[in-house]
PDB file of N, CA and C in Angstrom:
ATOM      1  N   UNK A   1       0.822  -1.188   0.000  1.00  0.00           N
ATOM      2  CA  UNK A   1       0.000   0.000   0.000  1.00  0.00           C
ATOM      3  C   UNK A   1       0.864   1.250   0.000  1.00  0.00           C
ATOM      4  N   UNK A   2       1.659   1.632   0.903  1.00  0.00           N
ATOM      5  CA  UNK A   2       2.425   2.687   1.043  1.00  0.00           C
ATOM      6  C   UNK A   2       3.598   2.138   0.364  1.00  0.00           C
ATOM      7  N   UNK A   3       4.057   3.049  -0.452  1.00  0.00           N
ATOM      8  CA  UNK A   3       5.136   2.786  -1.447  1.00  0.00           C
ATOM      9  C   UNK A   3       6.599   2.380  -0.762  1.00  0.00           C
ATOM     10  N   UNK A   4       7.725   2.091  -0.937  1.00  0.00           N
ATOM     11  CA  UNK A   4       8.845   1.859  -0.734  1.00  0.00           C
ATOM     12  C   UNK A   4       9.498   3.038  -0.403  1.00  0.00           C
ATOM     13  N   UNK A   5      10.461   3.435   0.747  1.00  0.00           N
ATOM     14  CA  UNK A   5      10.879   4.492   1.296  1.00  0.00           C
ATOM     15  C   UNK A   5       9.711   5.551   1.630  1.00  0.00           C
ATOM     16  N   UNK A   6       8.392   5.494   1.170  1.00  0.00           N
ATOM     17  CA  UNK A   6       7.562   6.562   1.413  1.00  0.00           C
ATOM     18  C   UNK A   6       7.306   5.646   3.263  1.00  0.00           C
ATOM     19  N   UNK A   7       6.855   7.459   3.817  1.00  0.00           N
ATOM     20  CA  UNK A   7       7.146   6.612   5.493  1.00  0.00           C
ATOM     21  C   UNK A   7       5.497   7.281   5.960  1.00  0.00           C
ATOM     22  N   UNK A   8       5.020   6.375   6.680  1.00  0.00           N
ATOM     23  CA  UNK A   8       3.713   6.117   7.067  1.00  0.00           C
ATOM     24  C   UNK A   8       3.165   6.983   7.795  1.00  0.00           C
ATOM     25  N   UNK A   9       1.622   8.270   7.830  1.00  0.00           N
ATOM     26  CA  UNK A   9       1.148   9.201   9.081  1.00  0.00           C
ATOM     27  C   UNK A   9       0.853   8.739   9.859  1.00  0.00           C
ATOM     28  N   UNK A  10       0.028   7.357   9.909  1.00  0.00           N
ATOM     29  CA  UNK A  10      -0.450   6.346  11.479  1.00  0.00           C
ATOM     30  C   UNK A  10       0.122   5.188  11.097  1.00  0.00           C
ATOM     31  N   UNK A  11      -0.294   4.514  10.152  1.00  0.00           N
ATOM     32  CA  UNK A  11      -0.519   2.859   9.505  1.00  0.00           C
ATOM     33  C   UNK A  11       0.640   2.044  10.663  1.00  0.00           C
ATOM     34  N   UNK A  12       1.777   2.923  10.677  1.00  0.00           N
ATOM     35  CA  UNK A  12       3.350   2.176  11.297  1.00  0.00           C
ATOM     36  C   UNK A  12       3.222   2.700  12.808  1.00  0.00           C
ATOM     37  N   UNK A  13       2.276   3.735  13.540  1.00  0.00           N
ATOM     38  CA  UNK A  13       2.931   4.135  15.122  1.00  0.00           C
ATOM     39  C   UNK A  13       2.122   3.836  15.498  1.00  0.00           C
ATOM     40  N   UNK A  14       1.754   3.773  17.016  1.00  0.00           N
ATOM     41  CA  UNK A  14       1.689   3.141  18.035  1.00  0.00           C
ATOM     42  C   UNK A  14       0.095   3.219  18.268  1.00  0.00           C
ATOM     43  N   UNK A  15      -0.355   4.514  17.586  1.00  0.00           N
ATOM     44  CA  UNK A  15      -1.810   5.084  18.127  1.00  0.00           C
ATOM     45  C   UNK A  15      -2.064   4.050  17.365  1.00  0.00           C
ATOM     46  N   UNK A  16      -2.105   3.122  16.117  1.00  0.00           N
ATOM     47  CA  UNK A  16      -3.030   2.493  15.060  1.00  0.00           C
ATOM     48  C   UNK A  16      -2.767   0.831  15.749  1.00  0.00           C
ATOM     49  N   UNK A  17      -1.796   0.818  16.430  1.00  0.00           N
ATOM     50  CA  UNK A  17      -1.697  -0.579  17.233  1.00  0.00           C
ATOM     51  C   UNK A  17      -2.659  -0.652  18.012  1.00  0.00           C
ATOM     52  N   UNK A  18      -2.936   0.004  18.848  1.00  0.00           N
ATOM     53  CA  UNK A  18      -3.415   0.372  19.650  1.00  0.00           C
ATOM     54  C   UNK A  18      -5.209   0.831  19.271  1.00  0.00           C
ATOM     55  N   UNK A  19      -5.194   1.336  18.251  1.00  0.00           N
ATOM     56  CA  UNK A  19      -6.342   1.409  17.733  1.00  0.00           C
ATOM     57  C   UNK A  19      -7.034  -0.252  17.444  1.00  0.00           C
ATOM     58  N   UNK A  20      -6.030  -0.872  16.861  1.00  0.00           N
ATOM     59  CA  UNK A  20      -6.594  -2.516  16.165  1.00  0.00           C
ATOM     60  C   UNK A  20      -6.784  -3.333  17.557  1.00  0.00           C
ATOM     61  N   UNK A  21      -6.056  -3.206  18.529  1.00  0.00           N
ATOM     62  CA  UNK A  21      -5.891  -3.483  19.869  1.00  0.00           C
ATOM     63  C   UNK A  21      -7.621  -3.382  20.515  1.00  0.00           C
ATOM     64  N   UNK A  22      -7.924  -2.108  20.649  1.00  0.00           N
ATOM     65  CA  UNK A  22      -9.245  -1.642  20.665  1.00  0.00           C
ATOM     66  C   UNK A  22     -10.573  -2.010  19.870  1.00  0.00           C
ATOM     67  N   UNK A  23     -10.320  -2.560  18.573  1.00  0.00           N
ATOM     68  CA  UNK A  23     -10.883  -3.106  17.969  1.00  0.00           C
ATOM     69  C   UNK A  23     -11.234  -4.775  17.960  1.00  0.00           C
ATOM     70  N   UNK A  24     -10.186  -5.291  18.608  1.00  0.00           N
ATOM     71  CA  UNK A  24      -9.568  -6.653  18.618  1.00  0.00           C
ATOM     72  C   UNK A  24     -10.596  -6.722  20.112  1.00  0.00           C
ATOM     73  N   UNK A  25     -10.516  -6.026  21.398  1.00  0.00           N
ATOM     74  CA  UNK A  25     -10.817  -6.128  22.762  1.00  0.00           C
ATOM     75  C   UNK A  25     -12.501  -5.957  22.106  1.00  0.00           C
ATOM     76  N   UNK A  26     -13.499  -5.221  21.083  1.00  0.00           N
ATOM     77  CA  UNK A  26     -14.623  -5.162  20.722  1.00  0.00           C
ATOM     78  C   UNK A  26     -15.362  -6.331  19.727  1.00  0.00           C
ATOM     79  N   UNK A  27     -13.943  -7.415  19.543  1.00  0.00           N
ATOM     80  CA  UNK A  27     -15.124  -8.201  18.354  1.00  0.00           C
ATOM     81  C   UNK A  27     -16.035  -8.569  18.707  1.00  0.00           C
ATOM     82  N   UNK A  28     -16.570  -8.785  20.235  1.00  0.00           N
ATOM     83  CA  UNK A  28     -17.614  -9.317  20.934  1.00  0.00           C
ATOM     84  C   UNK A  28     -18.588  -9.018  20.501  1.00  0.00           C
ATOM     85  N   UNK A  29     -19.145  -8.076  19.863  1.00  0.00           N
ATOM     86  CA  UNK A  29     -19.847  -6.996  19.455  1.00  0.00           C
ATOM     87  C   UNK A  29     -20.238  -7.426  18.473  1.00  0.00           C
ATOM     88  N   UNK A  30     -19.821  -7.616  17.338  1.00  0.00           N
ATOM     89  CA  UNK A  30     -20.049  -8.191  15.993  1.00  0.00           C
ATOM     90  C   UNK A  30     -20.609  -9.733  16.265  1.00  0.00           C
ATOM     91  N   UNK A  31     -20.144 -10.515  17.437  1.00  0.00           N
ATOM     92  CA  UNK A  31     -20.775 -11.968  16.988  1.00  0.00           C
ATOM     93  C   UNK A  31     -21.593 -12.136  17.739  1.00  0.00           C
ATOM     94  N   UNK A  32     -22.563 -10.676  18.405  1.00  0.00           N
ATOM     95  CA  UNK A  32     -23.765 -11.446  19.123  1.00  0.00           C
ATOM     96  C   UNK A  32     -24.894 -11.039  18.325  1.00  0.00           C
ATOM     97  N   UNK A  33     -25.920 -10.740  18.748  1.00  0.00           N
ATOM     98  CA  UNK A  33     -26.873 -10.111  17.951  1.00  0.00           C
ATOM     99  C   UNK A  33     -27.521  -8.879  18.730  1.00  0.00           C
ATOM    100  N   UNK A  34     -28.233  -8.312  17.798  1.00  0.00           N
ATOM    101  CA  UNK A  34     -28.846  -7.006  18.629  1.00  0.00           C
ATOM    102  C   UNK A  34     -29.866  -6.170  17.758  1.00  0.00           C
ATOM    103  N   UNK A  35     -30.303  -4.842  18.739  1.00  0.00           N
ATOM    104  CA  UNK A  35     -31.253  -4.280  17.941  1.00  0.00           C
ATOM    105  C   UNK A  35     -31.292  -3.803  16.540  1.00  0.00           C
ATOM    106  N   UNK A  36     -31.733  -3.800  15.272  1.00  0.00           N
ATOM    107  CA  UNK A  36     -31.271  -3.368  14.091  1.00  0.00           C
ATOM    108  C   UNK A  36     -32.272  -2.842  13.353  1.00  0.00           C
ATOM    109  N   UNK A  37     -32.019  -1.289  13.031  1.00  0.00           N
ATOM    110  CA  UNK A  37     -33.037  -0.315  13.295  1.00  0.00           C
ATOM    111  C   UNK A  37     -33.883  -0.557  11.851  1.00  0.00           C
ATOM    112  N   UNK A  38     -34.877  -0.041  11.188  1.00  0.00           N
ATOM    113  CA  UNK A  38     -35.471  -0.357   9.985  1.00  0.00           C
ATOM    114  C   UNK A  38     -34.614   0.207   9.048  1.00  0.00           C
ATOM    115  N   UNK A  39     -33.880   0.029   7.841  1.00  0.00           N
ATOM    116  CA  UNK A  39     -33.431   0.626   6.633  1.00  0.00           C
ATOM    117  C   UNK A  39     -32.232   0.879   7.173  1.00  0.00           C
ATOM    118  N   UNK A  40     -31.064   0.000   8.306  1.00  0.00           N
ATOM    119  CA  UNK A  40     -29.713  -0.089   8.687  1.00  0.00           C
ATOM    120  C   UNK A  40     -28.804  -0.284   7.380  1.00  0.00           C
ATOM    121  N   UNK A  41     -27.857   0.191   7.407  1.00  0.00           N
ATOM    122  CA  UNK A  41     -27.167  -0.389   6.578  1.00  0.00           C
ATOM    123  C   UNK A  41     -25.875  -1.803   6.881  1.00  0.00           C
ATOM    124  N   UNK A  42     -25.706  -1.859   6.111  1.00  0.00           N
ATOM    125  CA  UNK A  42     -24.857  -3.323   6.345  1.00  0.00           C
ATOM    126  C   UNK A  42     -23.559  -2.802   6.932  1.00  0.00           C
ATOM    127  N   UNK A  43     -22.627  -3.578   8.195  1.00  0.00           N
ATOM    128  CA  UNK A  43     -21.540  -3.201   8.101  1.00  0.00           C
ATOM    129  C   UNK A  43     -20.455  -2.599   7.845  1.00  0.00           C
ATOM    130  N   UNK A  44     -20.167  -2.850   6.382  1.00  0.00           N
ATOM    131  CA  UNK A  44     -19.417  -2.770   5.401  1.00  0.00           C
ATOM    132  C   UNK A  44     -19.765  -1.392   5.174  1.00  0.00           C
ATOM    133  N   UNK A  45     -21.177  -0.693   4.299  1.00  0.00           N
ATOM    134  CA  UNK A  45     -21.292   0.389   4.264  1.00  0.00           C
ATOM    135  C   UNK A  45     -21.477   1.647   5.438  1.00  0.00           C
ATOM    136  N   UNK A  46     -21.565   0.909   5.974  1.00  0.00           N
ATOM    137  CA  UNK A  46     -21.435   2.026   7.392  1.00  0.00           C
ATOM    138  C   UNK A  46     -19.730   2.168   7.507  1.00  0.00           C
ATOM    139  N   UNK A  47     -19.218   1.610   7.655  1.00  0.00           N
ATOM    140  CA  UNK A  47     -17.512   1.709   8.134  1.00  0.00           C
ATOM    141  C   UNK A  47     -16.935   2.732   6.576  1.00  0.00           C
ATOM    142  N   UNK A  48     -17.483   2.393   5.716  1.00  0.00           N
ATOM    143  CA  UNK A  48     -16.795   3.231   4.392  1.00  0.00           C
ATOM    144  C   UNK A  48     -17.834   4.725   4.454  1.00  0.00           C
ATOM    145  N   UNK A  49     -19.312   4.434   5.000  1.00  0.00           N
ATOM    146  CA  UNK A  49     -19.503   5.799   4.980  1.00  0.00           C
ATOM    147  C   UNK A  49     -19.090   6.639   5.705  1.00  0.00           C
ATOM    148  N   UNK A  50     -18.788   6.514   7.236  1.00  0.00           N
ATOM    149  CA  UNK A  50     -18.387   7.242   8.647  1.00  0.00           C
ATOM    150  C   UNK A  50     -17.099   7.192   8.478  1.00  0.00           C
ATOM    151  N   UNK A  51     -16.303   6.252   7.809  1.00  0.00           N
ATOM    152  CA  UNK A  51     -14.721   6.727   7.526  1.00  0.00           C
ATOM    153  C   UNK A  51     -15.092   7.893   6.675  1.00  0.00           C
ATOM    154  N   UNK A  52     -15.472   8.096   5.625  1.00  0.00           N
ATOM    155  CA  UNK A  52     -15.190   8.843   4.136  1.00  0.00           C
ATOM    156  C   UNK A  52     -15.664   9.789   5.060  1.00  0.00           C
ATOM    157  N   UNK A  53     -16.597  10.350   6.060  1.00  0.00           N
ATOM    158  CA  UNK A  53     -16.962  11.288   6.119  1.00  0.00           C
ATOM    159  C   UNK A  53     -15.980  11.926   7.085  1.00  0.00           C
ATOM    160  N   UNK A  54     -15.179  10.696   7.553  1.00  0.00           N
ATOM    161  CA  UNK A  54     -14.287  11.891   8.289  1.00  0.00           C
ATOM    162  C   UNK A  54     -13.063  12.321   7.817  1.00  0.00           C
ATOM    163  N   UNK A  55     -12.414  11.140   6.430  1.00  0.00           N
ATOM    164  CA  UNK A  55     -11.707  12.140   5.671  1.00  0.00           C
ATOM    165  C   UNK A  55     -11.835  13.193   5.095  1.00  0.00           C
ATOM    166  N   UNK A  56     -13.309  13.120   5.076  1.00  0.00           N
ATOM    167  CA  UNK A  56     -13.554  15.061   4.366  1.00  0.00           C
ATOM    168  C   UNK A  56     -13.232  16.189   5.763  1.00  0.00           C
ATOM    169  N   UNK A  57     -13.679  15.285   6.361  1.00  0.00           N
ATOM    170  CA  UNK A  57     -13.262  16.736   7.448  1.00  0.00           C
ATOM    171  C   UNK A  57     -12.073  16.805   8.070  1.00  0.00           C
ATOM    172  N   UNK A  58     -11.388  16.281   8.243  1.00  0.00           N
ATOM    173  CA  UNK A  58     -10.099  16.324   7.997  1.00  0.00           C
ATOM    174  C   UNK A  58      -9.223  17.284   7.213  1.00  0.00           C
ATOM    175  N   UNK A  59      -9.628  16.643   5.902  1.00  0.00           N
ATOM    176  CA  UNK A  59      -8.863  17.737   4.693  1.00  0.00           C
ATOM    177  C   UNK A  59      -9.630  19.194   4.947  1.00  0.00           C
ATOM    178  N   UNK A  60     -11.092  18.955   5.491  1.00  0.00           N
ATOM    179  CA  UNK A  60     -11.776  20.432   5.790  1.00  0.00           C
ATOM    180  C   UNK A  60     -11.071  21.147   6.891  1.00  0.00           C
ATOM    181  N   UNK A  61     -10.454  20.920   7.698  1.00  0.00           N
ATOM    182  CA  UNK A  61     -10.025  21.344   8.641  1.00  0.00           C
ATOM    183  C   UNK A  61      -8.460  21.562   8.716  1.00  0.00           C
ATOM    184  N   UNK A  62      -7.951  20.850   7.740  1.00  0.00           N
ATOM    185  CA  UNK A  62      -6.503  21.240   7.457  1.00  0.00           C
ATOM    186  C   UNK A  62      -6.323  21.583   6.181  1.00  0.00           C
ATOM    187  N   UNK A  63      -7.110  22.699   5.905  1.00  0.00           N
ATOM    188  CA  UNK A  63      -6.986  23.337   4.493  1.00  0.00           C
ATOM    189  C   UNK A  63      -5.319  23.182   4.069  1.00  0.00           C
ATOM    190  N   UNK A  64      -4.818  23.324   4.968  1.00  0.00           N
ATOM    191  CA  UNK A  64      -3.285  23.607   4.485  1.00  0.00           C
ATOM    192  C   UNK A  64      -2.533  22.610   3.721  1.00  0.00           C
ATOM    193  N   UNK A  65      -3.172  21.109   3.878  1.00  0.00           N
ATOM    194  CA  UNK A  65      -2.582  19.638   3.604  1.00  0.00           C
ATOM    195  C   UNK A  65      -2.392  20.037   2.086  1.00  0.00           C
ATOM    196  N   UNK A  66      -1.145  19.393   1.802  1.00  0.00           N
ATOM    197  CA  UNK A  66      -0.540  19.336   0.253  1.00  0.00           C
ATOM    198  C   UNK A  66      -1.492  18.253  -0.840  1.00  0.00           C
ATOM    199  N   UNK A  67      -1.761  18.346  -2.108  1.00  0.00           N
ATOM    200  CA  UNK A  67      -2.297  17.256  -2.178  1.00  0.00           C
ATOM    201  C   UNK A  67      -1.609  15.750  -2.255  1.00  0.00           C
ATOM    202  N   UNK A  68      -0.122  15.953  -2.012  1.00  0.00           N
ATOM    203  CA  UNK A  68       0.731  14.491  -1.725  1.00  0.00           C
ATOM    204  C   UNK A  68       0.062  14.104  -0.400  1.00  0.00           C
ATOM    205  N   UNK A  69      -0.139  15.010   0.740  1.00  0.00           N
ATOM    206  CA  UNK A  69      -0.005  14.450   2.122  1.00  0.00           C
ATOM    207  C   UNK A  69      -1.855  14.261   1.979  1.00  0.00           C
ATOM    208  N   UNK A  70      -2.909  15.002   1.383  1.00  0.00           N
ATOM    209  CA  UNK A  70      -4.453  14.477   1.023  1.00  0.00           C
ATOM    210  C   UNK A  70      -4.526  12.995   0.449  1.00  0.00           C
ATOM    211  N   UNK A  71      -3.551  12.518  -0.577  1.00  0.00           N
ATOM    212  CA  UNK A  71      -3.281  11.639  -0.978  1.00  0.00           C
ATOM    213  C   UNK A  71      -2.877  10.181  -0.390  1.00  0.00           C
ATOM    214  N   UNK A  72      -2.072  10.589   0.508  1.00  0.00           N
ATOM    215  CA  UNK A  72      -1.240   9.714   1.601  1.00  0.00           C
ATOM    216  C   UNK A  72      -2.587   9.500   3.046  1.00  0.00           C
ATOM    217  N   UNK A  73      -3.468  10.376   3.013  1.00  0.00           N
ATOM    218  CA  UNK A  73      -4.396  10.224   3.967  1.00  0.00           C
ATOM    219  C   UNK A  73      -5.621   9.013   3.319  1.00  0.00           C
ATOM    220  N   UNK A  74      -5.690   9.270   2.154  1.00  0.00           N
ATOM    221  CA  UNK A  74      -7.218   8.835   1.607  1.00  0.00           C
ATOM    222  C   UNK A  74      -6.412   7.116   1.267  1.00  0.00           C
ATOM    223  N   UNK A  75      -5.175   6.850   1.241  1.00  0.00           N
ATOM    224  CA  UNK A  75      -4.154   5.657   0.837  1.00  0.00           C
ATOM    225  C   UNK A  75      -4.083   5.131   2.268  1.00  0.00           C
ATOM    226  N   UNK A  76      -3.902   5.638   3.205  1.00  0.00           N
ATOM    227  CA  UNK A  76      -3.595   4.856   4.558  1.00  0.00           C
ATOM    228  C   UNK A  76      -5.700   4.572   4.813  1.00  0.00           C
ATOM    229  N   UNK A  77      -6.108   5.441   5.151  1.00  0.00           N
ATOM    230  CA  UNK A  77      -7.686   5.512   5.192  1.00  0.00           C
ATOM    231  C   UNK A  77      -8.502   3.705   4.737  1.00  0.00           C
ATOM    232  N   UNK A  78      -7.387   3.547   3.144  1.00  0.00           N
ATOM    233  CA  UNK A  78      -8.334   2.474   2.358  1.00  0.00           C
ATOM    234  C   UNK A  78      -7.489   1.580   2.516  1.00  0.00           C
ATOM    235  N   UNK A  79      -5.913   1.512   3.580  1.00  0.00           N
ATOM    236  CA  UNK A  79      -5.630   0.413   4.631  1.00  0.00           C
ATOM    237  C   UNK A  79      -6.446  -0.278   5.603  1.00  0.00           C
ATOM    238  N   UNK A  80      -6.907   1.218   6.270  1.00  0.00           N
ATOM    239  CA  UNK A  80      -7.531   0.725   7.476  1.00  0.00           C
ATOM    240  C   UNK A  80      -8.808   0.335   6.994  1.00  0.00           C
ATOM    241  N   UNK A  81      -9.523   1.002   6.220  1.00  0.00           N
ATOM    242  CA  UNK A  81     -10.860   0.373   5.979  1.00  0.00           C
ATOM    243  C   UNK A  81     -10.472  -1.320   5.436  1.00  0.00           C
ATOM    244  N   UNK A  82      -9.304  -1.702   4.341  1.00  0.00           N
ATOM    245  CA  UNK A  82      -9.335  -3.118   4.518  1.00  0.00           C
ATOM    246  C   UNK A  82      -8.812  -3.748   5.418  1.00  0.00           C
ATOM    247  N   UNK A  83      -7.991  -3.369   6.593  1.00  0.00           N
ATOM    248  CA  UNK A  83      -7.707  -4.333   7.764  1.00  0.00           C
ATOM    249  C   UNK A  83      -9.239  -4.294   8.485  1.00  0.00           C
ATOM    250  N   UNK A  84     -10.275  -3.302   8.560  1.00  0.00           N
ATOM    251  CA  UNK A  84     -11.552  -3.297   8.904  1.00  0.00           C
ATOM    252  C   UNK A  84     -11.834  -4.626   8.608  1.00  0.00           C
ATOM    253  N   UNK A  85     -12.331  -4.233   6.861  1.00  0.00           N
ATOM    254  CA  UNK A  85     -12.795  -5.818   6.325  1.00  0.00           C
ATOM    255  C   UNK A  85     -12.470  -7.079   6.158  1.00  0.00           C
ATOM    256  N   UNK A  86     -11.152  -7.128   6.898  1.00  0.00           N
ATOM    257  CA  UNK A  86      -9.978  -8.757   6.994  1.00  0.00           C
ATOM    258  C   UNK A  86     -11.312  -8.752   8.147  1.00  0.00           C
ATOM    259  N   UNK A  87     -10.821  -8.100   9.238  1.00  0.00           N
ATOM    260  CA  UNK A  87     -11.222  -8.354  10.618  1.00  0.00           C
ATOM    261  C   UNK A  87     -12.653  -8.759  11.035  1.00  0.00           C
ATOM    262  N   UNK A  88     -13.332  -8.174  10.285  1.00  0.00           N
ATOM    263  CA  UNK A  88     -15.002  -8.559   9.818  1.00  0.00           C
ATOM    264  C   UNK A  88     -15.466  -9.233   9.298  1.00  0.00           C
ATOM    265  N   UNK A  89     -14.950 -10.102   8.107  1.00  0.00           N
ATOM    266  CA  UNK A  89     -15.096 -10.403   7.071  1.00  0.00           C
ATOM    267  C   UNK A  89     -16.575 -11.580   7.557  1.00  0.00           C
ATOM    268  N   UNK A  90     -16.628 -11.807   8.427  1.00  0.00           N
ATOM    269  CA  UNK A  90     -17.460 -12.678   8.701  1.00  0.00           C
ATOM    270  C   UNK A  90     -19.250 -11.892   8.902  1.00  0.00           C
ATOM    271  N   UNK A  91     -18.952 -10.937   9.180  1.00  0.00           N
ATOM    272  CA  UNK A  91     -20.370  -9.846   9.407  1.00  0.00           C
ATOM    273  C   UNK A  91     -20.356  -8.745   8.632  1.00  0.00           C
ATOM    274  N   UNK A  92     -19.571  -8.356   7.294  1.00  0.00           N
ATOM    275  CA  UNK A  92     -19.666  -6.982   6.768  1.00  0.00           C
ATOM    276  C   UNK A  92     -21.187  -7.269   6.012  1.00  0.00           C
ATOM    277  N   UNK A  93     -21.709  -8.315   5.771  1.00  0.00           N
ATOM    278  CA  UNK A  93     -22.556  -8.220   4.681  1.00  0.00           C
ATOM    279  C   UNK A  93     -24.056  -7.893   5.520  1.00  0.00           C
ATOM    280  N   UNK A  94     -24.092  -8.286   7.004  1.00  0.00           N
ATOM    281  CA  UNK A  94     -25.026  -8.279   7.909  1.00  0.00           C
ATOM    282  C   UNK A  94     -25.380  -6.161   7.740  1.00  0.00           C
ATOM    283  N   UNK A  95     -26.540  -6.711   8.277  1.00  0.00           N
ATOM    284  CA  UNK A  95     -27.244  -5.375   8.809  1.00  0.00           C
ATOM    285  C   UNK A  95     -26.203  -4.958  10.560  1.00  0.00           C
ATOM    286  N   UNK A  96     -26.395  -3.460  10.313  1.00  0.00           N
ATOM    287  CA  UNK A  96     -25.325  -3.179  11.373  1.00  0.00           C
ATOM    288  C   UNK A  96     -26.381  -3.002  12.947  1.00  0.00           C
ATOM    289  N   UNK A  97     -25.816  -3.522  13.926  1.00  0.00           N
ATOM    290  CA  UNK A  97     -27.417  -3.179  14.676  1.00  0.00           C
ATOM    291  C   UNK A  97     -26.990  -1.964  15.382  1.00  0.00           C
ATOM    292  N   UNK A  98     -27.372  -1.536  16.024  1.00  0.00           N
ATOM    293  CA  UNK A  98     -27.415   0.058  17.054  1.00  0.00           C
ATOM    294  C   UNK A  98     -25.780   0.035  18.085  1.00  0.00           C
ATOM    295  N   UNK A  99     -25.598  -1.214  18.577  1.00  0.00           N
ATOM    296  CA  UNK A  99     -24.473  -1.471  19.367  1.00  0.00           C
ATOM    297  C   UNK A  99     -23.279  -1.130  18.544  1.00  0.00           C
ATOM    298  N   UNK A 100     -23.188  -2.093  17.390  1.00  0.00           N
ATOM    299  CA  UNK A 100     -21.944  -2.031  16.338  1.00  0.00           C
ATOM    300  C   UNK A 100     -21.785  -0.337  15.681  1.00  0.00           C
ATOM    301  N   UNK A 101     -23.507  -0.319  14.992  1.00  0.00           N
ATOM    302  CA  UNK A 101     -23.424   1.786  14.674  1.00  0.00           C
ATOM    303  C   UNK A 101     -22.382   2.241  15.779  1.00  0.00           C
ATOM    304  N   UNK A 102     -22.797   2.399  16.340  1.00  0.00           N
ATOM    305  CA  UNK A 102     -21.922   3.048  18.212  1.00  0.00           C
ATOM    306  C   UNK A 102     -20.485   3.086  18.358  1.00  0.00           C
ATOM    307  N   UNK A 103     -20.184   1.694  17.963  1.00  0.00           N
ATOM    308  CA  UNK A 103     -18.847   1.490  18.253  1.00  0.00           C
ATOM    309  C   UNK A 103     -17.961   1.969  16.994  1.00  0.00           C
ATOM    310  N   UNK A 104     -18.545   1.546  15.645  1.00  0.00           N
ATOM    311  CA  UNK A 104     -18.010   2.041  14.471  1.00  0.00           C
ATOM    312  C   UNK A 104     -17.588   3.469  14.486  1.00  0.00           C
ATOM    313  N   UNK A 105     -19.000   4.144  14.804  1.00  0.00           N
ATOM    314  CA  UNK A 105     -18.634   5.337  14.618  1.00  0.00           C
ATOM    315  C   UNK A 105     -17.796   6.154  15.496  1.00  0.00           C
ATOM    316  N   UNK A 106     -17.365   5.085  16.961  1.00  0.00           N
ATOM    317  CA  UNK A 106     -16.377   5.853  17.841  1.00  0.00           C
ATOM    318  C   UNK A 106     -15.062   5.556  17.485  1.00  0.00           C
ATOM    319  N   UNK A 107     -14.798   4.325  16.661  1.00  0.00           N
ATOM    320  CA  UNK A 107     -14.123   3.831  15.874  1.00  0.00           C
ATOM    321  C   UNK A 107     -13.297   4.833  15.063  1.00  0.00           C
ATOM    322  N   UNK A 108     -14.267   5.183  14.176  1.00  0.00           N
ATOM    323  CA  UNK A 108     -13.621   5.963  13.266  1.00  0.00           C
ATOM    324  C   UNK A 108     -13.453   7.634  13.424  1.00  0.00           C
ATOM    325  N   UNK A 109     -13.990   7.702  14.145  1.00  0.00           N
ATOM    326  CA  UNK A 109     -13.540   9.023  15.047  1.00  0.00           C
ATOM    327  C   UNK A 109     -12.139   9.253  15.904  1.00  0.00           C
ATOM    328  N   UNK A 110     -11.980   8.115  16.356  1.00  0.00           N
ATOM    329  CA  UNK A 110     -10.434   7.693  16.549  1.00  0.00           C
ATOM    330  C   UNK A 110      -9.685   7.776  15.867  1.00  0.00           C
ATOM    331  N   UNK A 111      -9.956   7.161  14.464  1.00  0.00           N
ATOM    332  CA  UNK A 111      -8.836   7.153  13.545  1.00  0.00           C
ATOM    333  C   UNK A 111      -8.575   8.601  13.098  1.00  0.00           C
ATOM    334  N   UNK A 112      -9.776   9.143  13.036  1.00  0.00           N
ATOM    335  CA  UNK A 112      -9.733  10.668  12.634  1.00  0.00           C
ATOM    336  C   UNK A 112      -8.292  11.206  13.653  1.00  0.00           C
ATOM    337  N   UNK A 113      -8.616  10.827  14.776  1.00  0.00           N
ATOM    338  CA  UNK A 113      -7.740  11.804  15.654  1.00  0.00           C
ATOM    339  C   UNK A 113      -6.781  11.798  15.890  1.00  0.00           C
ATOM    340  N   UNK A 114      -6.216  10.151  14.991  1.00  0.00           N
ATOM    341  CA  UNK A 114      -5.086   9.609  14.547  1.00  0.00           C
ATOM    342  C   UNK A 114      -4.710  10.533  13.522  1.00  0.00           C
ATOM    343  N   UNK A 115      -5.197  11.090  12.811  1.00  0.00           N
ATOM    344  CA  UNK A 115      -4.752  11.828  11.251  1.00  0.00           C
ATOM    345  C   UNK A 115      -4.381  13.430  12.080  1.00  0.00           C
ATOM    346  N   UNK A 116      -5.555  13.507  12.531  1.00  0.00           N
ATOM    347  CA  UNK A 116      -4.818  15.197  13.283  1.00  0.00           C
ATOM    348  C   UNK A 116      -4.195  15.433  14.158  1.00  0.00           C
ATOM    349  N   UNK A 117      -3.630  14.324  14.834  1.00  0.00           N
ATOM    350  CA  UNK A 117      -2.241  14.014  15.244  1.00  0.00           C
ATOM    351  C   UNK A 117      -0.978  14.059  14.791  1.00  0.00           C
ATOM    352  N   UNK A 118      -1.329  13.412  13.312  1.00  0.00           N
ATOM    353  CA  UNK A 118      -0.346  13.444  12.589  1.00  0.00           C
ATOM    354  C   UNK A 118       0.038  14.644  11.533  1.00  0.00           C
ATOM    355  N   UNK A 119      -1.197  15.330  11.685  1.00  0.00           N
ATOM    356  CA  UNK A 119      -0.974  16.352  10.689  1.00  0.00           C
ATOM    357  C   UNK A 119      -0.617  17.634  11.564  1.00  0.00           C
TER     358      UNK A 119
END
């Protein structure tokens, strides 16, 4: 994913260990069942919509980012969204229920804060 000598904003330090760590301590979550609201979306599209929406704000908020380092964000971003879908792979296609919404979206709010950390 990240090119050769090009050097990593999270993907390689400690916050994104630590992030999968956090993720790893929540699979519980995914293999029980729970409430699942009418017209939920599946897994899968929830984690790519609540990511994407926080790479926009991101780049919204650091007007200043080059478009190499916008580039290098939206490239690590569609790391983590596929170590997401390794890690899932068993429930992305499911409806997401209210518990998992919750956690996703604190999820990826994290990662966000991973990027403006780094930026």
């Amino acid at each position: 994913m990240i090119g050769s000598g090009e050097q990593s904003m999270v993907l390689d330090k400690q916050g994104y260990d630590d992030l999968v760590m956090y993720l790893t301590q929540n699979l519980a979550l995914f293999e029980k069942s729970g409430t699942v609201e009418p017209g939920a979306p599946t897994v899968m599209e929830l984690i790519e919509d609540v990511i994407a929406e926080n790479v926009i704000r991101i780049c919204e908020q650091h007007s200043e980012l080059s478009t190499e380092q916008r580039s290098m964000i939206v490239r690590e971003v569609d790391g983590i969204v596929y170590d997401l879908q390794e890690v899932l792979s068993s429930v992305v296609d499911r409806r997401v229920t209210v518990e998992q919404k919750e956690f996703i979206e604190e999820f990826a709010g994290l990662v966000k804060n991973l990027f403006d950390s780094a930026v």
